[in-house]
C-alpha atoms as a PDB file:
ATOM      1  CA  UNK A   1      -2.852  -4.431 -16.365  1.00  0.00           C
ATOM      2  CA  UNK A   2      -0.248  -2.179 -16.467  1.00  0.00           C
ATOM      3  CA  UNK A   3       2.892  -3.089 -14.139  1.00  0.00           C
ATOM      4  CA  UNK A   4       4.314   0.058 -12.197  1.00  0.00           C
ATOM      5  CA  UNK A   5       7.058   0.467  -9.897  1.00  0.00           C
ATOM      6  CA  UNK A   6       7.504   1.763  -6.340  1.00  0.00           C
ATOM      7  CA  UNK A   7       9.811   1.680  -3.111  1.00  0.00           C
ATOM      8  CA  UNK A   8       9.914   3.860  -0.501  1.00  0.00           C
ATOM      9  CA  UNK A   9      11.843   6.927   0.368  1.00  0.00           C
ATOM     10  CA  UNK A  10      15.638   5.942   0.599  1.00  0.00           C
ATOM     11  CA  UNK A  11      15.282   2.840  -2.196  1.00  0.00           C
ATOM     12  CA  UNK A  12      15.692  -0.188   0.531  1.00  0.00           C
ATOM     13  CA  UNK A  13      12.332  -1.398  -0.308  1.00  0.00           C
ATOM     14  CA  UNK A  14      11.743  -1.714  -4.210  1.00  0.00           C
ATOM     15  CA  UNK A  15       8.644  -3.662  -5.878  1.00  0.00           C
ATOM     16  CA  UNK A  16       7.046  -3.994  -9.139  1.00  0.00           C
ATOM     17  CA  UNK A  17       2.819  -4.309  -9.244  1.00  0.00           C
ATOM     18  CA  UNK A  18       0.271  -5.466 -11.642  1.00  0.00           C
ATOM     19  CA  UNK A  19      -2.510  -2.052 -11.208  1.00  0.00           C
ATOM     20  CA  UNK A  20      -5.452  -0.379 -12.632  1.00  0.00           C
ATOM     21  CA  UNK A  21      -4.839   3.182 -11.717  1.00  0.00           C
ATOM     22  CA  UNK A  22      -8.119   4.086 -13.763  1.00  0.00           C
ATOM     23  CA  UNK A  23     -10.370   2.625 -10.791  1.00  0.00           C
ATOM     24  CA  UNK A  24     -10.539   4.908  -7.560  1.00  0.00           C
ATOM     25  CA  UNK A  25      -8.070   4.886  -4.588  1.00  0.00           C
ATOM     26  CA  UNK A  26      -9.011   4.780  -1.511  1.00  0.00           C
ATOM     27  CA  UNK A  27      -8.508   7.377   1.080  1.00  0.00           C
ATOM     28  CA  UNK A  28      -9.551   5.841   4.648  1.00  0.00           C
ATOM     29  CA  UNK A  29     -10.016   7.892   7.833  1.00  0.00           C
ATOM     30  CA  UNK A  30      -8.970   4.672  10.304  1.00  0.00           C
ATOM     31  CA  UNK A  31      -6.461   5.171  13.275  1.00  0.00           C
ATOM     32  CA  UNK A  32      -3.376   4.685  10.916  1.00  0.00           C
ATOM     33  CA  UNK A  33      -4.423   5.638   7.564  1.00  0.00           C
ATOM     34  CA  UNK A  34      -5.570   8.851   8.688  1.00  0.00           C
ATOM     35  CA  UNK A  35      -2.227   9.244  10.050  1.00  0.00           C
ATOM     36  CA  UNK A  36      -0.399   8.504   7.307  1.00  0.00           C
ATOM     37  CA  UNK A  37      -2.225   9.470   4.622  1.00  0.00           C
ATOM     38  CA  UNK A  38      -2.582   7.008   2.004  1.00  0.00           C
ATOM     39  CA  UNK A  39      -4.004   6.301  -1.106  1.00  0.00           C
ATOM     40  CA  UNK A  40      -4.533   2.531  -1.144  1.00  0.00           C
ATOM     41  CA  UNK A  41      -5.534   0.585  -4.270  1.00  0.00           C
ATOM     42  CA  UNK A  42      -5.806  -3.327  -3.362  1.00  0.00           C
ATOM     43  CA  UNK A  43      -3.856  -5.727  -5.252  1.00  0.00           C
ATOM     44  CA  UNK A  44      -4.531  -9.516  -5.531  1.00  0.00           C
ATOM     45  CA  UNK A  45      -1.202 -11.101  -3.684  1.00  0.00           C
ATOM     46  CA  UNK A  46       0.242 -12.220  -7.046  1.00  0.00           C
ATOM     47  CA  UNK A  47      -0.177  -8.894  -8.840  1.00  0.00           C
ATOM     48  CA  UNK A  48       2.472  -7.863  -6.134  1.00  0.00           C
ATOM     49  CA  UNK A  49       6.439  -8.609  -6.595  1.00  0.00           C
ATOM     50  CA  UNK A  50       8.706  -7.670  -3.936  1.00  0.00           C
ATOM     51  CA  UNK A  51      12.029  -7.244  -5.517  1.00  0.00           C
ATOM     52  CA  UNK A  52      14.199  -5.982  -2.775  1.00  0.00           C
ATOM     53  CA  UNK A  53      14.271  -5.246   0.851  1.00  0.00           C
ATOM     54  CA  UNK A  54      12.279  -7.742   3.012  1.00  0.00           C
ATOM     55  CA  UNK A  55      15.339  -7.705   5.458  1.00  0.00           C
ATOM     56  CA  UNK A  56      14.436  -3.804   5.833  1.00  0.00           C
ATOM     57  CA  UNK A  57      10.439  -4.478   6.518  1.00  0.00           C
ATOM     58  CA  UNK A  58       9.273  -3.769   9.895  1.00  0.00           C
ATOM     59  CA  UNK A  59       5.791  -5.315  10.614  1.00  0.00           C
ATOM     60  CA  UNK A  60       3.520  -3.381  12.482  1.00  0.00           C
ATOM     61  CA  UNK A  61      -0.811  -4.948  13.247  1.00  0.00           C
ATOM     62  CA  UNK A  62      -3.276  -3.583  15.098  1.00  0.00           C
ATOM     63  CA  UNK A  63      -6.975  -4.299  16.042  1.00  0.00           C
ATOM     64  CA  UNK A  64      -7.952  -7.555  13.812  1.00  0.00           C
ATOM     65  CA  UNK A  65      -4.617  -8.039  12.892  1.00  0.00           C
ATOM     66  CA  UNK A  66      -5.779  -8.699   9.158  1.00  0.00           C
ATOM     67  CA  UNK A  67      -3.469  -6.790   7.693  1.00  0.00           C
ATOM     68  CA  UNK A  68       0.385  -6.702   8.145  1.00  0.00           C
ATOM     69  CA  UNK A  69       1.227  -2.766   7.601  1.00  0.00           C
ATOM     70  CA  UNK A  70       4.843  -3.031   6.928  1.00  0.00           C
ATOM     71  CA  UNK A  71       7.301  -0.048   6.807  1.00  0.00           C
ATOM     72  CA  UNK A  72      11.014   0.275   5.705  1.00  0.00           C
ATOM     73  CA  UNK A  73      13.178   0.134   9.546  1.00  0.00           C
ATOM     74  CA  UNK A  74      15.703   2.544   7.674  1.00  0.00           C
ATOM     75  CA  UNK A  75      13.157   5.813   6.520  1.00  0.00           C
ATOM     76  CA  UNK A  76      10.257   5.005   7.724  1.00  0.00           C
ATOM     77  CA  UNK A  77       8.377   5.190   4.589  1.00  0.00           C
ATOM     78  CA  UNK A  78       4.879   2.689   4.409  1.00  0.00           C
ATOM     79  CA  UNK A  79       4.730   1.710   0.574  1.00  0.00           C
ATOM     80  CA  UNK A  80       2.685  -1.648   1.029  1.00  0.00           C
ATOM     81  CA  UNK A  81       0.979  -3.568   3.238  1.00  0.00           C
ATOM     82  CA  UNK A  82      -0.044  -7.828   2.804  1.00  0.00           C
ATOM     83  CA  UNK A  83      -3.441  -9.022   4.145  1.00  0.00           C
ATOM     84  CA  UNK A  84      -6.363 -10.978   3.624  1.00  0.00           C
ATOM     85  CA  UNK A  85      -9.062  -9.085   1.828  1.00  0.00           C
ATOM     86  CA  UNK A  86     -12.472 -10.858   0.934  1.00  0.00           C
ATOM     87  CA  UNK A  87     -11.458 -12.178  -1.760  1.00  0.00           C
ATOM     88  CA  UNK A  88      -8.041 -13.937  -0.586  1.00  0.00           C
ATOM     89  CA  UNK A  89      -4.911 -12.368   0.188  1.00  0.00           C
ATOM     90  CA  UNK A  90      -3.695  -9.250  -1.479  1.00  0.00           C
ATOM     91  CA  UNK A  91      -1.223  -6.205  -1.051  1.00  0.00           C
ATOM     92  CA  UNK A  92      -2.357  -2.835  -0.443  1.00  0.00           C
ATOM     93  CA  UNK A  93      -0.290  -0.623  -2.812  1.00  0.00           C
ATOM     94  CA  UNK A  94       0.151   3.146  -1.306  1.00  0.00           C
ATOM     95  CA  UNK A  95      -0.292   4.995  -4.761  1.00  0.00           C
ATOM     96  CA  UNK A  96       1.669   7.669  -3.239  1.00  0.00           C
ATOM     97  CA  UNK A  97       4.538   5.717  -3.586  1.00  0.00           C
ATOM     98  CA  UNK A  98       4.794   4.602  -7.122  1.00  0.00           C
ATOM     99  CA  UNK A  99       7.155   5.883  -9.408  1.00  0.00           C
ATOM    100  CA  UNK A 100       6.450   8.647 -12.063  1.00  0.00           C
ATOM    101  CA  UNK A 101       2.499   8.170 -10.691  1.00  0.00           C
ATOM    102  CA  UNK A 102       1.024  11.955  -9.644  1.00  0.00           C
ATOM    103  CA  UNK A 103      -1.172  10.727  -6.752  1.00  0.00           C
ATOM    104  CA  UNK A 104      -2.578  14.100  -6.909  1.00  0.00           C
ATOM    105  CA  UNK A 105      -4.268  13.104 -10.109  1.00  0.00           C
ATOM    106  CA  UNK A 106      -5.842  10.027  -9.134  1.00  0.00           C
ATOM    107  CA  UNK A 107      -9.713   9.095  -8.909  1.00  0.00           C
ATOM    108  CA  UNK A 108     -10.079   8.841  -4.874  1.00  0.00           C
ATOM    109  CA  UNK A 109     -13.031   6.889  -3.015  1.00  0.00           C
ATOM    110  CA  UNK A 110     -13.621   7.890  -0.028  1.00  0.00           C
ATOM    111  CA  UNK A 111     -13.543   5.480   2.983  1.00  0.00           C
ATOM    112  CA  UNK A 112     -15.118   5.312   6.320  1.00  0.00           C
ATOM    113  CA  UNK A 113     -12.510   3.245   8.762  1.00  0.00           C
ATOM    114  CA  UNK A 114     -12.971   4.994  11.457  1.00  0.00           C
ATOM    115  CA  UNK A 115     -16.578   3.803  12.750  1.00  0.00           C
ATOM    116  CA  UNK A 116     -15.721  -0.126  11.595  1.00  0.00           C
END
């Protein structure tokens, strides 16, 4: 798979991923996601490489408290979350914040968060 790069907004958080942009994002409707708008692709935990900033990483959980949505404490920004998925534990990548990647052309999946 092809390995991108992302961060968020002001560069304290940087990572590198192992992603298949070709398969469909998905865009949930849940409390937070909704929100925020992301575009999540899912990530098994050792596609994911953080390479700087886990001293900026504010941890935020709600409701099942699966999924650790972390944020950088200086901007804000939400690049990447860690979890457990079904199939183990993973990262959820916000396509929206990988570089040179135009979210706006990415296949999207719909997803219906809200009502689970």
């Amino acid at each position: 798979m092809p390995i991108h790069h992302g961060g968020c907004h002001c560069g304290a958080i940087r990572y590198r991923v192992d992603i298949d942009l070709t398969k469909p994002v998905v865009q949930c409707n849940c409390s937070i996601c909704g929100r925020t708008g992301t575009l999540l692709s899912f990530v098994p935990a050792e596609a994911f490489t953080l390479e700087r900033g886990e001293e900026s990483l504010t941890d935020y959980q709600f409701g099942k408290k699966n999924i650790h949505h972390l944020f950088c404490k200086v901007c804000g920004v939400r690049s990447f979350a860690r979890g457990t998925g079904p199939s183990g534990p993973m990262a959820a990548i916000n396509t929206r914040c990988l570089d040179e990647v135009d979210a706006a052309a990415l296949p999207v999946r719909q997803y219906d968060g809200k009502s689970r």
